[in-house]
Structures are given as C-alpha cells and as structure tokens.
PDB file of N, CA and C in Angstrom:
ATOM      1  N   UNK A   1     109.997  93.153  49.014  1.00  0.00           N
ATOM      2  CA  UNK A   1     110.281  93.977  47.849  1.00  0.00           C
ATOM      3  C   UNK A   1     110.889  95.295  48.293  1.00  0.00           C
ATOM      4  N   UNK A   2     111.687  95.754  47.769  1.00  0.00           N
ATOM      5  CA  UNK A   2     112.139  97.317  47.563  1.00  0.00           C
ATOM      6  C   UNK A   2     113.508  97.157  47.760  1.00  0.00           C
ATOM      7  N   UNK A   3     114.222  97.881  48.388  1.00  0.00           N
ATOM      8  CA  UNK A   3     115.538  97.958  48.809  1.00  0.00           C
ATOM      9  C   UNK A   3     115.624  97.040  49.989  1.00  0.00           C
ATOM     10  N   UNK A   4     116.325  95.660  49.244  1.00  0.00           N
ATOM     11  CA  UNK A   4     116.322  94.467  50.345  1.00  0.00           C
ATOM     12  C   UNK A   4     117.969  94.477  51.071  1.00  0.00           C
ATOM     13  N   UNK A   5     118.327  94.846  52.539  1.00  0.00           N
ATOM     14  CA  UNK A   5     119.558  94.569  52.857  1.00  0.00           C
ATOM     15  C   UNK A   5     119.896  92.802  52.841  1.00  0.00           C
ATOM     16  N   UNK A   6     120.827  92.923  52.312  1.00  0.00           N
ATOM     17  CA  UNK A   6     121.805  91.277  52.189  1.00  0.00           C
ATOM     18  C   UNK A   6     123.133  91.334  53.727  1.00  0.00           C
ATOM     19  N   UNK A   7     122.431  90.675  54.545  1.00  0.00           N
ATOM     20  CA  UNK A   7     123.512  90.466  55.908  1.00  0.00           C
ATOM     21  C   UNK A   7     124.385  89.333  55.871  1.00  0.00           C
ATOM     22  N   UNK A   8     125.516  88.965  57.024  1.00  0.00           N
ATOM     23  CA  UNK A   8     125.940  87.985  56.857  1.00  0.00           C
ATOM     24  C   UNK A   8     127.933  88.430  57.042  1.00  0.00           C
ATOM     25  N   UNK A   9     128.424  87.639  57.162  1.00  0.00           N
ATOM     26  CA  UNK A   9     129.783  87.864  57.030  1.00  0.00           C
ATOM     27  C   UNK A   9     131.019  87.641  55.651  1.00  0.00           C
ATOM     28  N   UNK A  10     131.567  88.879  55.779  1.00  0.00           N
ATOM     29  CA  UNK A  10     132.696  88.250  54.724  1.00  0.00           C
ATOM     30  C   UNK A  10     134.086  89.113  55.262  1.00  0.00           C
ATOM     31  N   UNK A  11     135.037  87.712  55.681  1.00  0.00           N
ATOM     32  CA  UNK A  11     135.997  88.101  56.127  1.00  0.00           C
ATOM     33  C   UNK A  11     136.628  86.759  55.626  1.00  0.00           C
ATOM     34  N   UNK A  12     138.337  87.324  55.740  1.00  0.00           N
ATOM     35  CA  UNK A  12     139.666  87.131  55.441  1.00  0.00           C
ATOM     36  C   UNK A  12     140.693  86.818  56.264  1.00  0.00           C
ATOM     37  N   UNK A  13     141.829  86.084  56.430  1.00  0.00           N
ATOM     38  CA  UNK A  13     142.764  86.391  57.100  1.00  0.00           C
ATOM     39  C   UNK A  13     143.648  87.678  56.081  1.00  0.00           C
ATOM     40  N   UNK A  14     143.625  87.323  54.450  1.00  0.00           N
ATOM     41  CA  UNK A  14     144.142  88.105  53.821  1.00  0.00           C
ATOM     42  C   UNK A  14     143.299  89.478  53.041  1.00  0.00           C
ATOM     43  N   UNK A  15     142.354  89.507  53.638  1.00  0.00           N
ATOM     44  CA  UNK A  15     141.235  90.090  52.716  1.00  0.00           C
ATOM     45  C   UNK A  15     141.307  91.487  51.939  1.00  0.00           C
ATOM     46  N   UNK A  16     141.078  91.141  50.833  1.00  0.00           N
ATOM     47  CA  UNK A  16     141.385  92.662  49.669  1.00  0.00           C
ATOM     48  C   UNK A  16     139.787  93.602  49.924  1.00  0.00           C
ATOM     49  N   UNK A  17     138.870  92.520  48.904  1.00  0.00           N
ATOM     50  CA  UNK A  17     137.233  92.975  48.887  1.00  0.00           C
ATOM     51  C   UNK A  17     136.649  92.070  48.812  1.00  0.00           C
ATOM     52  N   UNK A  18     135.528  92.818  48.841  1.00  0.00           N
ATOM     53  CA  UNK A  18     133.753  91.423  48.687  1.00  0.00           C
ATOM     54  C   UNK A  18     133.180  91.883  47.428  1.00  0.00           C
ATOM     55  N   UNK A  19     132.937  90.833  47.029  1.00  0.00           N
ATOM     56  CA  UNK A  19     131.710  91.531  46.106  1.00  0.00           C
ATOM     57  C   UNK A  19     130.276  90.628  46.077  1.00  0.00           C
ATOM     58  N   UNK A  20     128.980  91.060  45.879  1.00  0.00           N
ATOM     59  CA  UNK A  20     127.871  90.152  45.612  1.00  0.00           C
ATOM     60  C   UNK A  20     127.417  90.703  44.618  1.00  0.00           C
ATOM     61  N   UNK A  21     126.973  89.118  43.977  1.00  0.00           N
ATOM     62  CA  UNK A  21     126.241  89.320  42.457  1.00  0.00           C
ATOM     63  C   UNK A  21     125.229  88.291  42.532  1.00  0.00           C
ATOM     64  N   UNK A  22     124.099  88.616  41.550  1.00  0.00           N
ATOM     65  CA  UNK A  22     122.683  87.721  41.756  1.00  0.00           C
ATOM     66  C   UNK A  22     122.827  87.776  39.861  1.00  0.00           C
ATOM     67  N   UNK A  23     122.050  86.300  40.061  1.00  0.00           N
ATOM     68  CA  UNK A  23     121.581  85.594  38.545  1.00  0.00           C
ATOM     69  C   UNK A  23     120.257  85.076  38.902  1.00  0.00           C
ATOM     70  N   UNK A  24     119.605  85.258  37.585  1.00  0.00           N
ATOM     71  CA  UNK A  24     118.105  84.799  37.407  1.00  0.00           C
ATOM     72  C   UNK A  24     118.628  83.485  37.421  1.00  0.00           C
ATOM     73  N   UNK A  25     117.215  82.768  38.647  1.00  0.00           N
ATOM     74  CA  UNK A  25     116.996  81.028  38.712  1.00  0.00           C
ATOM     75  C   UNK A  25     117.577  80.904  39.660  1.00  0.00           C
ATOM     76  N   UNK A  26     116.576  79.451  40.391  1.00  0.00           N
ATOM     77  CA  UNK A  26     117.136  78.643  41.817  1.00  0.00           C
ATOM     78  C   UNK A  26     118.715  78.031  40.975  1.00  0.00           C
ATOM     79  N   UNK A  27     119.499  78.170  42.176  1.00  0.00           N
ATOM     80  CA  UNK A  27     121.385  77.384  42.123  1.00  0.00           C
ATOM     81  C   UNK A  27     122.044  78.096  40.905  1.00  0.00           C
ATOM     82  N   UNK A  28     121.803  78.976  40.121  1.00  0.00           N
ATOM     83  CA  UNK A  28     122.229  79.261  39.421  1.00  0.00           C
ATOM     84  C   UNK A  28     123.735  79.397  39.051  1.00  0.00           C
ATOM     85  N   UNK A  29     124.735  78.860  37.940  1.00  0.00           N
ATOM     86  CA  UNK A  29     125.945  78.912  37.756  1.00  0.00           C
ATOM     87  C   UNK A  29     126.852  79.788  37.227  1.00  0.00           C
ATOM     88  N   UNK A  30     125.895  80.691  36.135  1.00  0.00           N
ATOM     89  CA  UNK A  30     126.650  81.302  35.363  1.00  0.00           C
ATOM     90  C   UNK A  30     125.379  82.543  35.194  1.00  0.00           C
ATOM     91  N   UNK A  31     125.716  84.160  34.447  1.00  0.00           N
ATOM     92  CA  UNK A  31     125.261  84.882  34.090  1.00  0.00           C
ATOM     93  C   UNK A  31     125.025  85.734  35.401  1.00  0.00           C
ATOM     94  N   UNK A  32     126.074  86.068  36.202  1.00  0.00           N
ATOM     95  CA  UNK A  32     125.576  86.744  37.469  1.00  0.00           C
ATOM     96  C   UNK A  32     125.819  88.403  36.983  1.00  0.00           C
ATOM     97  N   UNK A  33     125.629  89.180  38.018  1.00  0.00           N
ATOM     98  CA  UNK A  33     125.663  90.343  37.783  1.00  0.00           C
ATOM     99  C   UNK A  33     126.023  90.912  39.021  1.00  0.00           C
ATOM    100  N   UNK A  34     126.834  91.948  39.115  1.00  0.00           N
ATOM    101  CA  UNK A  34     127.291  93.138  40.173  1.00  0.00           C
ATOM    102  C   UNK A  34     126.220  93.530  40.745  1.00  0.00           C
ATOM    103  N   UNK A  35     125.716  93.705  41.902  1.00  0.00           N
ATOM    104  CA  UNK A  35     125.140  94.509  42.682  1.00  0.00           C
ATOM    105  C   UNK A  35     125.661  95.030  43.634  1.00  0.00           C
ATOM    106  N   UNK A  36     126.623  94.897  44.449  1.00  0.00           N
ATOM    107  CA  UNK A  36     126.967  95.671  45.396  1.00  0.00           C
ATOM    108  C   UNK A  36     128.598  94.802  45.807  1.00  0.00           C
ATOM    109  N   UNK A  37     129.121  95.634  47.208  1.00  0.00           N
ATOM    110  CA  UNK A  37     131.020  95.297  47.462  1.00  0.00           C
ATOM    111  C   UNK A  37     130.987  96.305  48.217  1.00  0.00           C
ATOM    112  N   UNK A  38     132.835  95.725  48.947  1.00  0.00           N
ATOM    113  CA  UNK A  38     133.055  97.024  49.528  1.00  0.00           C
ATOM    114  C   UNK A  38     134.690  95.756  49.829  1.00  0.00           C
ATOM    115  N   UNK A  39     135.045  97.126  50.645  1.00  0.00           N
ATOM    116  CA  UNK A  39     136.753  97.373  50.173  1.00  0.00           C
ATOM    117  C   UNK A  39     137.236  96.686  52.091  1.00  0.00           C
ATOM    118  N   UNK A  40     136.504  96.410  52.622  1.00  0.00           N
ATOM    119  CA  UNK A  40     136.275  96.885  54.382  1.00  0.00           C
ATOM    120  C   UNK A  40     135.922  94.997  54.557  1.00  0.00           C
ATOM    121  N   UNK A  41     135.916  94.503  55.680  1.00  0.00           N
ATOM    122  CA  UNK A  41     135.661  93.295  55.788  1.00  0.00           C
ATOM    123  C   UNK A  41     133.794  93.289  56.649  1.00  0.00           C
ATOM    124  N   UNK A  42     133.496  92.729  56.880  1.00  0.00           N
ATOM    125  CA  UNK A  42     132.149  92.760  57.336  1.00  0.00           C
ATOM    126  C   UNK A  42     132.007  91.646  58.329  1.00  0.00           C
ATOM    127  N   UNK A  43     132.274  91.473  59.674  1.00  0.00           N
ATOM    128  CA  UNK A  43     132.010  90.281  60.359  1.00  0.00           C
ATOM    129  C   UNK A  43     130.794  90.427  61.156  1.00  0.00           C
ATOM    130  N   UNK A  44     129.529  89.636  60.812  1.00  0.00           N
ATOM    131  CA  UNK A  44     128.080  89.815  60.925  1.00  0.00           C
ATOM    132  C   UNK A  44     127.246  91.267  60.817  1.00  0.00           C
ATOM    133  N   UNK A  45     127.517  91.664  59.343  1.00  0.00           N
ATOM    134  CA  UNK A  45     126.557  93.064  59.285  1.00  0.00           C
ATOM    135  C   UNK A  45     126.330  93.001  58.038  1.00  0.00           C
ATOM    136  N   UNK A  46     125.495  94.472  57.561  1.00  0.00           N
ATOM    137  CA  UNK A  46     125.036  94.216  56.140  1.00  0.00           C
ATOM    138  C   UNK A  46     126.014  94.235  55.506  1.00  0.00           C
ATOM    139  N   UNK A  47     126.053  93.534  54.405  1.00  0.00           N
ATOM    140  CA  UNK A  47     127.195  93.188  53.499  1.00  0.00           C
ATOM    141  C   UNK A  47     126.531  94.260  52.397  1.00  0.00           C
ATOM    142  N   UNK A  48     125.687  94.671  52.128  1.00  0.00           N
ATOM    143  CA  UNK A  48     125.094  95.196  50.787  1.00  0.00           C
ATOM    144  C   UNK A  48     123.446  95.542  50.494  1.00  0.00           C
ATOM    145  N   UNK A  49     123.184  95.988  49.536  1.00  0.00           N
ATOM    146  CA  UNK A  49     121.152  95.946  49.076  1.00  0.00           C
ATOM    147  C   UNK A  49     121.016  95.909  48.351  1.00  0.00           C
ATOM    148  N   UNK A  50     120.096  94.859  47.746  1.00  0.00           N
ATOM    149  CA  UNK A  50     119.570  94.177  46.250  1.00  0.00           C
ATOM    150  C   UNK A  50     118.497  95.211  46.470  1.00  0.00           C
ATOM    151  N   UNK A  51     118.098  95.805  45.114  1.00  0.00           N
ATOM    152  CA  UNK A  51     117.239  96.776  45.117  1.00  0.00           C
ATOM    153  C   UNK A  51     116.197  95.977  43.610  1.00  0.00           C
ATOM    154  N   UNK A  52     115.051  95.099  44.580  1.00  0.00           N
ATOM    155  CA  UNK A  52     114.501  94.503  44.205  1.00  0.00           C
ATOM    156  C   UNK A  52     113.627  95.115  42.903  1.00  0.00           C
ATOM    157  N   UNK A  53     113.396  96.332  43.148  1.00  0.00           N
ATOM    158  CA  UNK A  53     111.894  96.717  41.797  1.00  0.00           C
ATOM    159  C   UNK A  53     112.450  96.682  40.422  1.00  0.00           C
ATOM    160  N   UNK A  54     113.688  96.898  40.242  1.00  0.00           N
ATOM    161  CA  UNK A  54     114.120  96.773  39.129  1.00  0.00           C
ATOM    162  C   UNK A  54     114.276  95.111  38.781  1.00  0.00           C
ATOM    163  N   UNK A  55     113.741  94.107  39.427  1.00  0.00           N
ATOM    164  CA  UNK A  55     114.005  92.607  38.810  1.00  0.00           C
ATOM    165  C   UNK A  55     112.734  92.406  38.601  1.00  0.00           C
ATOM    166  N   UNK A  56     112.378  91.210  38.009  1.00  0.00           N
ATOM    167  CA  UNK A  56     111.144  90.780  37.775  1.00  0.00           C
ATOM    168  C   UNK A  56     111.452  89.494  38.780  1.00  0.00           C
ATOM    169  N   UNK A  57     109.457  88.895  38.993  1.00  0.00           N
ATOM    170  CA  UNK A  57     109.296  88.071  40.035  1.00  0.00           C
ATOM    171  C   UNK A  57     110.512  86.935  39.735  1.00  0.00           C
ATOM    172  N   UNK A  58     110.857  86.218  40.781  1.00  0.00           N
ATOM    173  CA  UNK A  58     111.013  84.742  40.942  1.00  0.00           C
ATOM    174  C   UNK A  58     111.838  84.351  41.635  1.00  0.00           C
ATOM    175  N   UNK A  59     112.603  83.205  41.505  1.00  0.00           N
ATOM    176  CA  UNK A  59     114.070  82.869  41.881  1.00  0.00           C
ATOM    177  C   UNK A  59     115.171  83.352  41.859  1.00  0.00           C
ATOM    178  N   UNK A  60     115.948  84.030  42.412  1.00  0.00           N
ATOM    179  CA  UNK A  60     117.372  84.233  42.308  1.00  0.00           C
ATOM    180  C   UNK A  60     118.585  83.639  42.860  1.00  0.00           C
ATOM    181  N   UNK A  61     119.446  83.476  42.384  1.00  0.00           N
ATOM    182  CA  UNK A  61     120.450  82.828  43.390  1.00  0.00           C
ATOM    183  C   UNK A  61     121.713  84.367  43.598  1.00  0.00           C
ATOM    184  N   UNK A  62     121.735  84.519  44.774  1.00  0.00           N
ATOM    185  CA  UNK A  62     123.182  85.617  45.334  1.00  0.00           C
ATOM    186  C   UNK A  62     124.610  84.464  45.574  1.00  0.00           C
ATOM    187  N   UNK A  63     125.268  85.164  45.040  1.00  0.00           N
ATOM    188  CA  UNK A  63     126.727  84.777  45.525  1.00  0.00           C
ATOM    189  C   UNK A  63     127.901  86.121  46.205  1.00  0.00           C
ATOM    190  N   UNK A  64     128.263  85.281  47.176  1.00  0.00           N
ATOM    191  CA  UNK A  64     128.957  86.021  47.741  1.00  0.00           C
ATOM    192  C   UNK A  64     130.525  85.655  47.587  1.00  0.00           C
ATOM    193  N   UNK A  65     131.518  86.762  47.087  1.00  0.00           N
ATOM    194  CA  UNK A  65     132.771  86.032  46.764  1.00  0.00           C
ATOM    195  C   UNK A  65     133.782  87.047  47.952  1.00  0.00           C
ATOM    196  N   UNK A  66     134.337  86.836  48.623  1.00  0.00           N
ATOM    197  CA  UNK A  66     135.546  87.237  48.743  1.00  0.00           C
ATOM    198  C   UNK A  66     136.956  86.984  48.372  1.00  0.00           C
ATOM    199  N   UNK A  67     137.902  88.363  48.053  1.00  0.00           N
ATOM    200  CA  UNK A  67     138.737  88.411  47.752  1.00  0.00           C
ATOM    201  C   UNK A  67     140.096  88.158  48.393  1.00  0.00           C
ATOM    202  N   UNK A  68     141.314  87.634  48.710  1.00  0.00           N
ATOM    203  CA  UNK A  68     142.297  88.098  48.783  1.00  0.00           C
ATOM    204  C   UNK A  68     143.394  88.820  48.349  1.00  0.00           C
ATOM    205  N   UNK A  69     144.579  89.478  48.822  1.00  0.00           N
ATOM    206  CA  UNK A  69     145.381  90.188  48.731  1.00  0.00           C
ATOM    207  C   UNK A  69     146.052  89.508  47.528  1.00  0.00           C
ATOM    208  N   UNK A  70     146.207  87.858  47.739  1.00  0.00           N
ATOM    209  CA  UNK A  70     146.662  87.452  46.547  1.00  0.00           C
ATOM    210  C   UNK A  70     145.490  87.254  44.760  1.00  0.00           C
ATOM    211  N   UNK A  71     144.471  88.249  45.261  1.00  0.00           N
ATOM    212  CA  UNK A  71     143.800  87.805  43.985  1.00  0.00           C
ATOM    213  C   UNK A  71     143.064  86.446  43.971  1.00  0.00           C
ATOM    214  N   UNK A  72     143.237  85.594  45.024  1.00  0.00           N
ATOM    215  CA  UNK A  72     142.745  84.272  44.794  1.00  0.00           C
ATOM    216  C   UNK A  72     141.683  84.366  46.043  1.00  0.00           C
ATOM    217  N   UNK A  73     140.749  83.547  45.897  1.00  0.00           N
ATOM    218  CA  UNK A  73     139.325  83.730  46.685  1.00  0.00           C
ATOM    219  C   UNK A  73     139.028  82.277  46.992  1.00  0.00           C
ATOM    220  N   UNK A  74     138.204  81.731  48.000  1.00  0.00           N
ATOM    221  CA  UNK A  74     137.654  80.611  48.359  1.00  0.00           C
ATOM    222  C   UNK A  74     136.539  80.372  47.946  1.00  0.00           C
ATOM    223  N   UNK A  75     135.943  79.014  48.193  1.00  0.00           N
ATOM    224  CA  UNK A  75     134.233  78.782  47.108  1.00  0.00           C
ATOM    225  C   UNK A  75     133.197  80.113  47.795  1.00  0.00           C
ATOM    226  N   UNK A  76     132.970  80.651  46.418  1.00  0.00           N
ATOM    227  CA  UNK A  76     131.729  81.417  47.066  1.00  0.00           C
ATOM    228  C   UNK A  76     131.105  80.962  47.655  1.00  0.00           C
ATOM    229  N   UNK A  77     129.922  81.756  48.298  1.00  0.00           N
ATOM    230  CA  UNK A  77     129.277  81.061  49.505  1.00  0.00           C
ATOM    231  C   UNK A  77     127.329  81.707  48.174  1.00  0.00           C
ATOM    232  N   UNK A  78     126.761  80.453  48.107  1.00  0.00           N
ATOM    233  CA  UNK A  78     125.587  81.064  47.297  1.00  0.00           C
ATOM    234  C   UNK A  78     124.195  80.357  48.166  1.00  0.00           C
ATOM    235  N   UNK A  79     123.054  81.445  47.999  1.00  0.00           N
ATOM    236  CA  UNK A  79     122.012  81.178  48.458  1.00  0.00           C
ATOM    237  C   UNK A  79     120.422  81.575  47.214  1.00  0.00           C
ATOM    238  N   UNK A  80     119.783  80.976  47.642  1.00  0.00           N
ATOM    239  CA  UNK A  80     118.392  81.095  46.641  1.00  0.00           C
ATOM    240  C   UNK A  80     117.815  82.137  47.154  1.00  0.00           C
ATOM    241  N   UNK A  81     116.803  82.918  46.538  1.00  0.00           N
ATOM    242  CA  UNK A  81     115.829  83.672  47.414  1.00  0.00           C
ATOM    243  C   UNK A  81     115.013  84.434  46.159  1.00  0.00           C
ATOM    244  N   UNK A  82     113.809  84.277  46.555  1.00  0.00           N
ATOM    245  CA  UNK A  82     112.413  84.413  45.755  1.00  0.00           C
ATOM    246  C   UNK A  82     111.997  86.027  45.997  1.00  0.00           C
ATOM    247  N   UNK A  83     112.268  86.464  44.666  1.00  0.00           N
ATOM    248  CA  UNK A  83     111.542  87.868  44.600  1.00  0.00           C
ATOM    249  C   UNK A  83     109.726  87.723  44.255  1.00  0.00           C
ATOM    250  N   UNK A  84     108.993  88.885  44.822  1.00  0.00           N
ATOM    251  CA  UNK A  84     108.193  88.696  44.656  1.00  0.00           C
ATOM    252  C   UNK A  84     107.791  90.417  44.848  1.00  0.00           C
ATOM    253  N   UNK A  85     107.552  91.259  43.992  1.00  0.00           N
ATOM    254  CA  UNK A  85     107.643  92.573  44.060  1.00  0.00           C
ATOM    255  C   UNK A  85     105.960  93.156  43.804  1.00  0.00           C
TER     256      UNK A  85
END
C-alpha cells in the first residue's frame, strides 16, 4: 500500500511517450484511467507510481501503452495486481 513504484521497460525504435493506466478487476478491458507517463523512454527503470490509498481493496489490471512518432502503438503490455491497503 501507499505510493507503489510500477518498473519495467518502455521503449521504441520510434518512440513519442508512455503512458500507464489501471481499471478496477482481474484482465480488465475497458474503463481504464491515467495514472502516470512520461515523454523519455525507460529501458528497465521506474516507469511511474500508482498511489494506492486513494483505490479501494482488490484486483486491478495496469496497462502499459507506448507511443510512436507515428501516433500508432503496439499491443499494450497488461498485468493484474491486488491492492490491499
């Protein structure tokens, strides 16, 4: 619980930005939300921090999207992970 860092890589050959967003529920598809980005590529470091006290307990699923220069992006990359505050 608290200010959780989110690690991991997001890089490009063309890369614009990143962004990560979390939705309530395990695999979740739709209803995500902004939490954090950046403009910079990230090859194995924190990508961002879910700042857990403001969610209530349970499942979440994060997605991670990167951007290219052309606007077009590859499959996000998404993972589960259980709040418990």
């Amino acid at each position: 619980s608290g200010a959780v860092p989110i690690t991991g890589r997001a890089v490009h050959e063309a890369f614009q930005y990143y962004k990560l967003e979390y939705a309530f529920g395990a695999n979740a598809t739709d209803g995500f939300a902004y939490f954090d980005g950046a403009n910079s590529p990230v090859d194995g470091g924190t990508l961002g921090v879910l700042n857990t006290p403001s969610l209530p307990n349970g499942a979440y699923t994060l997605l991670l999207t990167v951007v290219d220069l052309s606007a077009n992006y590859p499959p996000p990359c998404s993972v589960t992970v259980t709040i418990q505050n």
